[in-house]
N, C-alpha and C. Protein backbone atom coordinates (compact mmCIF):
# COMPACT_ATOMS: atom_id res chain seq x y z
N UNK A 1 -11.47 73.02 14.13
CA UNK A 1 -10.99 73.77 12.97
C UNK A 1 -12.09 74.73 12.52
N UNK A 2 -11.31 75.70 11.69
CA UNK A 2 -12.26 76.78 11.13
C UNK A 2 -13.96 76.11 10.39
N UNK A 3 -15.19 76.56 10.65
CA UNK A 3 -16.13 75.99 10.33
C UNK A 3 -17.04 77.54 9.63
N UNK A 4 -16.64 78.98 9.36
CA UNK A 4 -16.78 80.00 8.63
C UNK A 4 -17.19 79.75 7.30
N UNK A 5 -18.93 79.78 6.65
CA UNK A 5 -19.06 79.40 5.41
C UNK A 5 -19.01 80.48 4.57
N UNK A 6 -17.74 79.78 3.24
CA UNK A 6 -17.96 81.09 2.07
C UNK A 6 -18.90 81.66 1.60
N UNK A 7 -19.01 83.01 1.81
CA UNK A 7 -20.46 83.70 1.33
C UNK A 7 -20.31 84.80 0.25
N UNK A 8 -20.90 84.54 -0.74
CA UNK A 8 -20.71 85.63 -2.11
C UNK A 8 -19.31 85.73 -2.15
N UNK A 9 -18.53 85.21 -2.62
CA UNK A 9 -17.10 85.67 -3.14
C UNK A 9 -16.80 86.30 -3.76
N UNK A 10 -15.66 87.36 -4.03
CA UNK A 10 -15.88 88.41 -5.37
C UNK A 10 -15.04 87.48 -6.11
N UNK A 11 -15.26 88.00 -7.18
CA UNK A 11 -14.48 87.38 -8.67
C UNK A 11 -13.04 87.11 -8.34
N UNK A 12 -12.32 87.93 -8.10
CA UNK A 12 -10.42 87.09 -7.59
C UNK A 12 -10.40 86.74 -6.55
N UNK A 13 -11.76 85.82 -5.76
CA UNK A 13 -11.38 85.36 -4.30
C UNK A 13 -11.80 83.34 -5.46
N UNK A 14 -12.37 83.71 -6.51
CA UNK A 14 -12.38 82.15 -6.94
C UNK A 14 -11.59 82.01 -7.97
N UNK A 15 -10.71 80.45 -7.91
CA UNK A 15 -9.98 80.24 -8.56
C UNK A 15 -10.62 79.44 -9.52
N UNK A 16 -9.59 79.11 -11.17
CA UNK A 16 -9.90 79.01 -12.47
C UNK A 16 -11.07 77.56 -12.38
N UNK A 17 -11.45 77.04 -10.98
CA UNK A 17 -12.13 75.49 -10.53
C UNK A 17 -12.99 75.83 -10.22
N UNK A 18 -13.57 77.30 -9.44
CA UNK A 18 -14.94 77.82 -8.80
C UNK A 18 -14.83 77.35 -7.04
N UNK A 19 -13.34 77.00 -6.59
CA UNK A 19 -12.78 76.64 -5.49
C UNK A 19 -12.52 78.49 -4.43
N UNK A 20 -12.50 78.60 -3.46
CA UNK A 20 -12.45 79.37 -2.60
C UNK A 20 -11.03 79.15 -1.44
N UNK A 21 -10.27 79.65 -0.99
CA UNK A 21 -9.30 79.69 0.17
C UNK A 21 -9.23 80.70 0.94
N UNK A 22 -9.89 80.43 2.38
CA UNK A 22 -9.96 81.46 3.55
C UNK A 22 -9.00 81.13 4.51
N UNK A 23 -8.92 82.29 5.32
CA UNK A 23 -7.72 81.54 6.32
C UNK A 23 -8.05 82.65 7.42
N UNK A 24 -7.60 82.50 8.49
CA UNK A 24 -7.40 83.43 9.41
C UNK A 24 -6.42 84.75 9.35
N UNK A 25 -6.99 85.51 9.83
CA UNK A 25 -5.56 86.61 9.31
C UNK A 25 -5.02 87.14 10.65
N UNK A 26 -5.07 86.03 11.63
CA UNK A 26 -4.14 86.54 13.21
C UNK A 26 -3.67 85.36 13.15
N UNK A 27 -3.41 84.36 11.78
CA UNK A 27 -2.86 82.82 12.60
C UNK A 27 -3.55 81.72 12.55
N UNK A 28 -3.00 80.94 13.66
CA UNK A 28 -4.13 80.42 13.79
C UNK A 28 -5.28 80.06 14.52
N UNK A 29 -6.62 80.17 13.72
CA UNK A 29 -7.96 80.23 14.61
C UNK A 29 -8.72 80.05 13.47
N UNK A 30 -9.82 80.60 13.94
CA UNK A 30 -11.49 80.98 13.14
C UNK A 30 -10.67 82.10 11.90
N UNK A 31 -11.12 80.79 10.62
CA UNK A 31 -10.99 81.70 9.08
C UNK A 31 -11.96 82.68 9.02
N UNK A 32 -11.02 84.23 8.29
CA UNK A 32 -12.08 85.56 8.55
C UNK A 32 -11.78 86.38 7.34
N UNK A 33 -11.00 85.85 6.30
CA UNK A 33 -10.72 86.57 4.95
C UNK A 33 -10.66 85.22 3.91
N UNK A 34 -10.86 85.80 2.84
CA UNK A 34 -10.68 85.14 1.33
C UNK A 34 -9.57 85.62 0.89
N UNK A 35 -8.65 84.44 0.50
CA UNK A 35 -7.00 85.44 -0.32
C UNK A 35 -7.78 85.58 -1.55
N UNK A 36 -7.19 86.74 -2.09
CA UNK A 36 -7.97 87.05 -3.61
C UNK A 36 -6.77 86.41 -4.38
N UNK A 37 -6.67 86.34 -5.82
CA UNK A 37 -5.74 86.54 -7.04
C UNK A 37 -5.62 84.71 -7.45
N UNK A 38 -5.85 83.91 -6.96
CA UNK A 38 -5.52 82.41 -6.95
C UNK A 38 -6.13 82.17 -8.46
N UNK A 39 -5.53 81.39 -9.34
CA UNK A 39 -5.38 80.70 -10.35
C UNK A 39 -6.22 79.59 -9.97
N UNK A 40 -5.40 78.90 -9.53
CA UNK A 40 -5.75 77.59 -8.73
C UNK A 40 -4.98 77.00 -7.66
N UNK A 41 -6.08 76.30 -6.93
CA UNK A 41 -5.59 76.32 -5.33
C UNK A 41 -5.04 74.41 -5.40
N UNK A 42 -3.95 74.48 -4.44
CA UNK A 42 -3.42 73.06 -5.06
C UNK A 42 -3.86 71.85 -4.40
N UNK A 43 -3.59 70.44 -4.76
CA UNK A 43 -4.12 70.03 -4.54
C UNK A 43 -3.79 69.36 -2.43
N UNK A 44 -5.00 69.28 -1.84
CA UNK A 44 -4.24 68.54 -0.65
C UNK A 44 -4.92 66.82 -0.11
N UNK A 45 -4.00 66.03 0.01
CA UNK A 45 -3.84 65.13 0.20
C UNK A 45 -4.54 64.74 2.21
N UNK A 46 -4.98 63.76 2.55
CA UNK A 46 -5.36 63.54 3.49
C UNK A 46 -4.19 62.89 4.57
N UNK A 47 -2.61 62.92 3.97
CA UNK A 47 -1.72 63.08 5.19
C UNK A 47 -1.39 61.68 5.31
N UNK A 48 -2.62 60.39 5.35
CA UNK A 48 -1.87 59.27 5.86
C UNK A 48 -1.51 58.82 4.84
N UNK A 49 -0.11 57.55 5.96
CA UNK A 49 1.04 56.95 5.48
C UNK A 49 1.00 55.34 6.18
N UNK A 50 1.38 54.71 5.09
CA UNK A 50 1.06 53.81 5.49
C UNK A 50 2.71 52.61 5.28
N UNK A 51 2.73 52.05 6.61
CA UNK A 51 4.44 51.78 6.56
C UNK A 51 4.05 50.00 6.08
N UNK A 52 5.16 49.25 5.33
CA UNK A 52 5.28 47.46 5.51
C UNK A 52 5.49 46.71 6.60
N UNK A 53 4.36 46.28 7.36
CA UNK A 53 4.17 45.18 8.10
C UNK A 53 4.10 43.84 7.96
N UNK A 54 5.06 43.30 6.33
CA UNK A 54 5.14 41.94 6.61
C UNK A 54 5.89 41.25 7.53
N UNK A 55 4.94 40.09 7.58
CA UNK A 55 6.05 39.05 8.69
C UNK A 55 6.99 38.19 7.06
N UNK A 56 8.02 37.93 7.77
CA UNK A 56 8.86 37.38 7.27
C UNK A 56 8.29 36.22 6.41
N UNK A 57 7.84 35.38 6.83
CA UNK A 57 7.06 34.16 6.68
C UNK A 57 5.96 34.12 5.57
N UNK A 58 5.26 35.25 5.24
CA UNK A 58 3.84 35.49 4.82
C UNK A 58 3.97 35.85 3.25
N UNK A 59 2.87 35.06 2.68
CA UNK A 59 3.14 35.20 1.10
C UNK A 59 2.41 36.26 0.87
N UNK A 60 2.26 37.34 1.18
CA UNK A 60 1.68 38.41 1.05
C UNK A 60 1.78 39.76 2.24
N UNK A 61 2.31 40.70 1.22
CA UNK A 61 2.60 41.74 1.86
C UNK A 61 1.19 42.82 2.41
N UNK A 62 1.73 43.52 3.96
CA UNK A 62 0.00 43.45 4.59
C UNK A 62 1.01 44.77 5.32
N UNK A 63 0.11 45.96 5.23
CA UNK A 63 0.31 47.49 5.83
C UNK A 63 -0.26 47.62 6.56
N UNK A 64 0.20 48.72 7.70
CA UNK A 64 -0.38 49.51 8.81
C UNK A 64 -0.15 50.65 8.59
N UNK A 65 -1.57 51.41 9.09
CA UNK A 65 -1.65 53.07 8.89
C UNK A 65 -0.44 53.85 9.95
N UNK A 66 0.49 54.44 9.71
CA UNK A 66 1.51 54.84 10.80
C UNK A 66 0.49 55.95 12.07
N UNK A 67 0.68 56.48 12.99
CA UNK A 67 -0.15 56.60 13.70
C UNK A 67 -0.02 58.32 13.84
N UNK A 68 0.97 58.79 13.15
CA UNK A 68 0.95 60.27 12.96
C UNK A 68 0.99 60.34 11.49
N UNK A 69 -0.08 61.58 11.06
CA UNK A 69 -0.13 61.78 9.73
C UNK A 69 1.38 62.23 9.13
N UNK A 70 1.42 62.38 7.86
CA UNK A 70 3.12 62.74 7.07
C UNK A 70 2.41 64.45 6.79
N UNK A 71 3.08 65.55 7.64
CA UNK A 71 3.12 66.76 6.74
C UNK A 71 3.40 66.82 5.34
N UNK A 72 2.74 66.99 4.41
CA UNK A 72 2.48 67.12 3.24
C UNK A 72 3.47 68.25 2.65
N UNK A 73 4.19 68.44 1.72
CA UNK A 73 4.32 69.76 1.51
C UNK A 73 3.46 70.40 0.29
N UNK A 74 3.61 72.05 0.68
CA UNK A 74 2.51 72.28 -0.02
C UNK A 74 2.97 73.75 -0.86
N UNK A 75 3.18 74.13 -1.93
CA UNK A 75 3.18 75.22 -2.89
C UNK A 75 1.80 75.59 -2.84
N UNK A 76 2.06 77.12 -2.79
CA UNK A 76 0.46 78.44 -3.04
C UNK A 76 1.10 79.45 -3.52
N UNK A 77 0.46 79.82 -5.01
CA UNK A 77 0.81 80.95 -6.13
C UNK A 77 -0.45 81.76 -6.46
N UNK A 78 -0.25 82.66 -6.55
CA UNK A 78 -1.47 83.79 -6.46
C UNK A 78 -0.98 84.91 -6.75
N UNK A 79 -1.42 85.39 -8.08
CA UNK A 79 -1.15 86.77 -8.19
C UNK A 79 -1.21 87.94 -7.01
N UNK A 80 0.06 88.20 -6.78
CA UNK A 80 -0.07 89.36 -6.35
C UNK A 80 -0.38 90.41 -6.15
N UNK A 81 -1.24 91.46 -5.14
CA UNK A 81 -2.20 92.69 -4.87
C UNK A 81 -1.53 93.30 -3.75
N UNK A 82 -0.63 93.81 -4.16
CA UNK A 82 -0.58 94.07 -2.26
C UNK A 82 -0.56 95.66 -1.64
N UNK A 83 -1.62 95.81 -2.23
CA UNK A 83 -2.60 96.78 -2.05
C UNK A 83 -3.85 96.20 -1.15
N UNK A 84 -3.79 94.98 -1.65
CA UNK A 84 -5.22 94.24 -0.74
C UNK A 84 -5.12 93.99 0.60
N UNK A 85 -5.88 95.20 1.52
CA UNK A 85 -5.77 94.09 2.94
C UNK A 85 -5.27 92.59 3.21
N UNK A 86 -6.54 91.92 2.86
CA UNK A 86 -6.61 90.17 3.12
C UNK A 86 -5.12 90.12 2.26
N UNK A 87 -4.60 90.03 1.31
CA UNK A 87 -3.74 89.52 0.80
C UNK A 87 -2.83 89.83 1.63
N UNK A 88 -2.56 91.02 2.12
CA UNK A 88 -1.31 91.88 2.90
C UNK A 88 -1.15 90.88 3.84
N UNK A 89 -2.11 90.89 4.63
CA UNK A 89 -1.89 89.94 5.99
C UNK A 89 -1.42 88.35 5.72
N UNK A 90 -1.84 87.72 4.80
CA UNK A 90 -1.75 86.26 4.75
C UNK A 90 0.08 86.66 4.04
N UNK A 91 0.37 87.48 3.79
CA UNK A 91 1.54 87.61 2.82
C UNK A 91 2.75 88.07 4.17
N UNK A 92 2.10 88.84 4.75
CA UNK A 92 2.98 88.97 6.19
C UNK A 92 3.32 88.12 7.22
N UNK A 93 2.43 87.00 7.23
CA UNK A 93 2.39 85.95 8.36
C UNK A 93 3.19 84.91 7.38
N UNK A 94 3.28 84.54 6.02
CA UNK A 94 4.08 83.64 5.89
C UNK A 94 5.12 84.66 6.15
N UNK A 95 5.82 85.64 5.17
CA UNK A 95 7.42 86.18 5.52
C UNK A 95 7.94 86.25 6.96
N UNK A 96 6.65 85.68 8.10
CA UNK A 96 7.23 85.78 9.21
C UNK A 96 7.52 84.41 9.74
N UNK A 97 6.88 83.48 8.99
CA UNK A 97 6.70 82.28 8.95
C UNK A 97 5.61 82.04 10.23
N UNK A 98 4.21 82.26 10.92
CA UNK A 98 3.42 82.54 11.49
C UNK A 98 2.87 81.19 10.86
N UNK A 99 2.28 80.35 11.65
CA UNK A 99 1.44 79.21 11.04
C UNK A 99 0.06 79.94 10.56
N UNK A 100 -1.06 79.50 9.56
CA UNK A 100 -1.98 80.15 9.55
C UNK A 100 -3.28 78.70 9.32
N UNK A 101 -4.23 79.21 9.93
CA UNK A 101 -5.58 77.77 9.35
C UNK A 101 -6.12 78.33 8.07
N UNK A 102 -6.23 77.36 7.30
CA UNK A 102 -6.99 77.30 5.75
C UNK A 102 -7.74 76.92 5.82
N UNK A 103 -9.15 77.03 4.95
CA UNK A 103 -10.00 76.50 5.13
C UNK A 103 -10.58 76.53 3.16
N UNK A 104 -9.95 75.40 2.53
CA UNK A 104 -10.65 75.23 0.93
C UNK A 104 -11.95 74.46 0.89
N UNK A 105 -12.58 75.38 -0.13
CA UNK A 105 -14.05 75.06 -0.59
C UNK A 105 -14.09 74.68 -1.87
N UNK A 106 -14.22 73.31 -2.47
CA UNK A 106 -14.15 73.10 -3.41
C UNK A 106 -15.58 73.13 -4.05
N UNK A 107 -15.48 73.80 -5.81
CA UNK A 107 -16.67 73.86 -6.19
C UNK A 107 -17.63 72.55 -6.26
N UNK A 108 -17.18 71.15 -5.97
CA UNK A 108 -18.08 70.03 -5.49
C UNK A 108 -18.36 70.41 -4.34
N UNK A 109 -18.43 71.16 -3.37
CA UNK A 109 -18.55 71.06 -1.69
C UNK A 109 -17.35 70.39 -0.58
N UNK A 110 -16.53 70.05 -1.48
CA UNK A 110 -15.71 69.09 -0.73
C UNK A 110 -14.48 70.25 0.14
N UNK A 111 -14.14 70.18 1.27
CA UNK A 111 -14.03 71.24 2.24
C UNK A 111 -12.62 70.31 2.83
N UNK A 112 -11.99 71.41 2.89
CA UNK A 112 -10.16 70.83 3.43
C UNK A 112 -9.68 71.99 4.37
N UNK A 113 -9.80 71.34 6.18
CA UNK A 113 -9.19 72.49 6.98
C UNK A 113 -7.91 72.21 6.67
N UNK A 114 -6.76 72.67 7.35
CA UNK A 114 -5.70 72.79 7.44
C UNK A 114 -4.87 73.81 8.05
N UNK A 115 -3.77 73.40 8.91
CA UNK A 115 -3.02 74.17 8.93
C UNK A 115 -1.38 74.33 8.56
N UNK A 116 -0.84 75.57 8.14
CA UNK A 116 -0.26 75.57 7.10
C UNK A 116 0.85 76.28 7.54
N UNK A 117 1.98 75.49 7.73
CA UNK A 117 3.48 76.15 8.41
C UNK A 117 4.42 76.70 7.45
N UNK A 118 3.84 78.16 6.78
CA UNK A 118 5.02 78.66 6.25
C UNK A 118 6.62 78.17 6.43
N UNK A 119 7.44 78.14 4.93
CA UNK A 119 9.00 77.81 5.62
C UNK A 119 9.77 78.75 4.63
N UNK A 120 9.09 79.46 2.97
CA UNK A 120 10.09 79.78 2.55
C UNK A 120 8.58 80.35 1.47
N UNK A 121 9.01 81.68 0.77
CA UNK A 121 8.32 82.57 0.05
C UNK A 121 9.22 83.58 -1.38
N UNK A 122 8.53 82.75 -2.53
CA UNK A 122 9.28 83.77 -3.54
C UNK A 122 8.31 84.82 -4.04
N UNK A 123 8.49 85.42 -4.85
CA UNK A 123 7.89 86.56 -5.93
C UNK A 123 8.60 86.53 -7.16
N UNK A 124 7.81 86.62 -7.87
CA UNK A 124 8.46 86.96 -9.77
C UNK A 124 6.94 87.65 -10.50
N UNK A 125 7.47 87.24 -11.79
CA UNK A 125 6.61 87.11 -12.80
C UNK A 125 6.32 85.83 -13.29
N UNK A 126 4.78 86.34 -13.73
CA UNK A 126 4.37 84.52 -14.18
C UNK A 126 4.87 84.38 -15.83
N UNK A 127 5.53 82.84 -15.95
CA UNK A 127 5.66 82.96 -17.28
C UNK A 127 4.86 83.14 -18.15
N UNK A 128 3.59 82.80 -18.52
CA UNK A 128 2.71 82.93 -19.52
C UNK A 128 2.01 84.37 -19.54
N UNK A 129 1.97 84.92 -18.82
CA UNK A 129 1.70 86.60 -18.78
C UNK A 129 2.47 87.16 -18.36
N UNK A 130 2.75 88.08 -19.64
CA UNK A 130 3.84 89.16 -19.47
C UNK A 130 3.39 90.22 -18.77
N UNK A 131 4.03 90.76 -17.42
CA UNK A 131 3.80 91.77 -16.28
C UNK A 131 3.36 91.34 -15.36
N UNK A 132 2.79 89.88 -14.92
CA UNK A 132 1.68 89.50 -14.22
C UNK A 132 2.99 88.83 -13.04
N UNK A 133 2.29 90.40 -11.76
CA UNK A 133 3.84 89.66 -10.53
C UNK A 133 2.67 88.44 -9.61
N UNK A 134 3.57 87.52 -9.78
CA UNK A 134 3.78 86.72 -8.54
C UNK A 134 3.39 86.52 -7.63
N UNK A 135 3.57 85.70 -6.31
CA UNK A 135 3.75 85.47 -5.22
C UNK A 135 3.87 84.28 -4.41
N UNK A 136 4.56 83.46 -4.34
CA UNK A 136 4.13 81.94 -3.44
C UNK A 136 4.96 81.84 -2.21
N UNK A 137 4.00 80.90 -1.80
CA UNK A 137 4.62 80.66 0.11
C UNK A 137 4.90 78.99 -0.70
N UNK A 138 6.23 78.74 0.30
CA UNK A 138 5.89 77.11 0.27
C UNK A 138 6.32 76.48 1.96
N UNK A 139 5.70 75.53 2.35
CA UNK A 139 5.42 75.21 3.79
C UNK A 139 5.20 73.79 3.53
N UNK A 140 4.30 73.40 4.56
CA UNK A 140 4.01 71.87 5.14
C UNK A 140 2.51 72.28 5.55
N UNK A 141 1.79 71.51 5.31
CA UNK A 141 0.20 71.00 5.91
C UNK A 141 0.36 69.81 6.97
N UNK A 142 -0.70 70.76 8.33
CA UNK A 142 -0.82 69.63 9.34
C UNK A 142 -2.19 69.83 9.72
N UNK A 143 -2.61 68.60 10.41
CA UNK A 143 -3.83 68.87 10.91
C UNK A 143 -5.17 69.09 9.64
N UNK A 144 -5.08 68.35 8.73
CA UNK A 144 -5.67 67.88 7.45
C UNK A 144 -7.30 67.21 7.79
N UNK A 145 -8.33 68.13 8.18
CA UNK A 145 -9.43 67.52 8.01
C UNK A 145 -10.58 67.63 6.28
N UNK A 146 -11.36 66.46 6.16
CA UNK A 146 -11.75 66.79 4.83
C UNK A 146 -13.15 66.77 5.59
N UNK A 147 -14.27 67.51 5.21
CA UNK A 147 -15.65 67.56 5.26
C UNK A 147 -16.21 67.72 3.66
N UNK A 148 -17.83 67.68 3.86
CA UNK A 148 -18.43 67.93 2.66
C UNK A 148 -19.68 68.89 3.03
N UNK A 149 -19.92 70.09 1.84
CA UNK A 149 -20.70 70.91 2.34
C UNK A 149 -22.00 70.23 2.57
N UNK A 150 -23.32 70.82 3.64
CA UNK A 150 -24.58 70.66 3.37
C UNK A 150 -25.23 70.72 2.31
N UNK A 151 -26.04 69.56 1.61
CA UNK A 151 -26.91 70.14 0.49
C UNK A 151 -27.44 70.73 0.50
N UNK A 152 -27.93 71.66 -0.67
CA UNK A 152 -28.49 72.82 -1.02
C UNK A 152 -30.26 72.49 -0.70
């Protein structure tokens, strides 16, 4: 997975957490843009699922990890620019539904690849700001690794 470290971000590439979201802008591969406009980037989950393996017999109920992770689904809202290169492209590959790799940097260091199967994309206005357009993809997350940055 993408291993590209965020460097100087401009001001609408961090969201309202001091969090970062890069992605590839041919798909998927090596992350090479920052989406700008993000509020906040949501949250992602590490995928496993875990099914009931009691025996009949047993006074206590006892799980197994299932052996393929659960695609997650996943909402992303971000003011809209689409004037912006980077935004253009990540905004074209979902309407085409194009898988793309993510790569979030959370302001703890805590680091979430992913890849992210567009399925369906609206636009509006946000309710709490009047004029302020829109934009979200909503999809499925696969392939969910978590890392943590190097200390400083």
């Amino acid at each position: 997975m993408p291993t590209t470290p965020v460097t100087s971000p401009a001001a609408d590439t961090v969201d309202s957490h001091k969090s970062t979201l890069q992605f590839c802008t041919t798909g998927v591969g090596e992350v090479d843009a920052i989406l700008p406009g993000l509020d906040i980037i949501p949250q992602i989950n590490s995928g496993k699922v875990y099914e009931d393996d009691t025996d009949i017999a047993a006074d206590r109920r006892s799980y197994s990890e299932k052996c393929l992770p659960e695609d997650q689904d996943w909402e992303l809202t971000f003011r809209h620019k689409p004037a912006n290169v980077d935004q253009k492209a990540f905004c074209d590959m979902v309407k085409a539904g194009t898988p793309i790799s993510i790569k979030v940097t959370r302001a703890s260091g805590e680091v979430q690849n992913v890849e992210f199967l567009p399925h369906d994309y609206f636009s509006g206005e946000s309710g709490k700001d009047s004029g302020k357009q829109m934009f979200a993809c909503i999809g499925k997350l696969q392939e969910v690794n978590f890392s943590t940055l190097p200390a400083a």
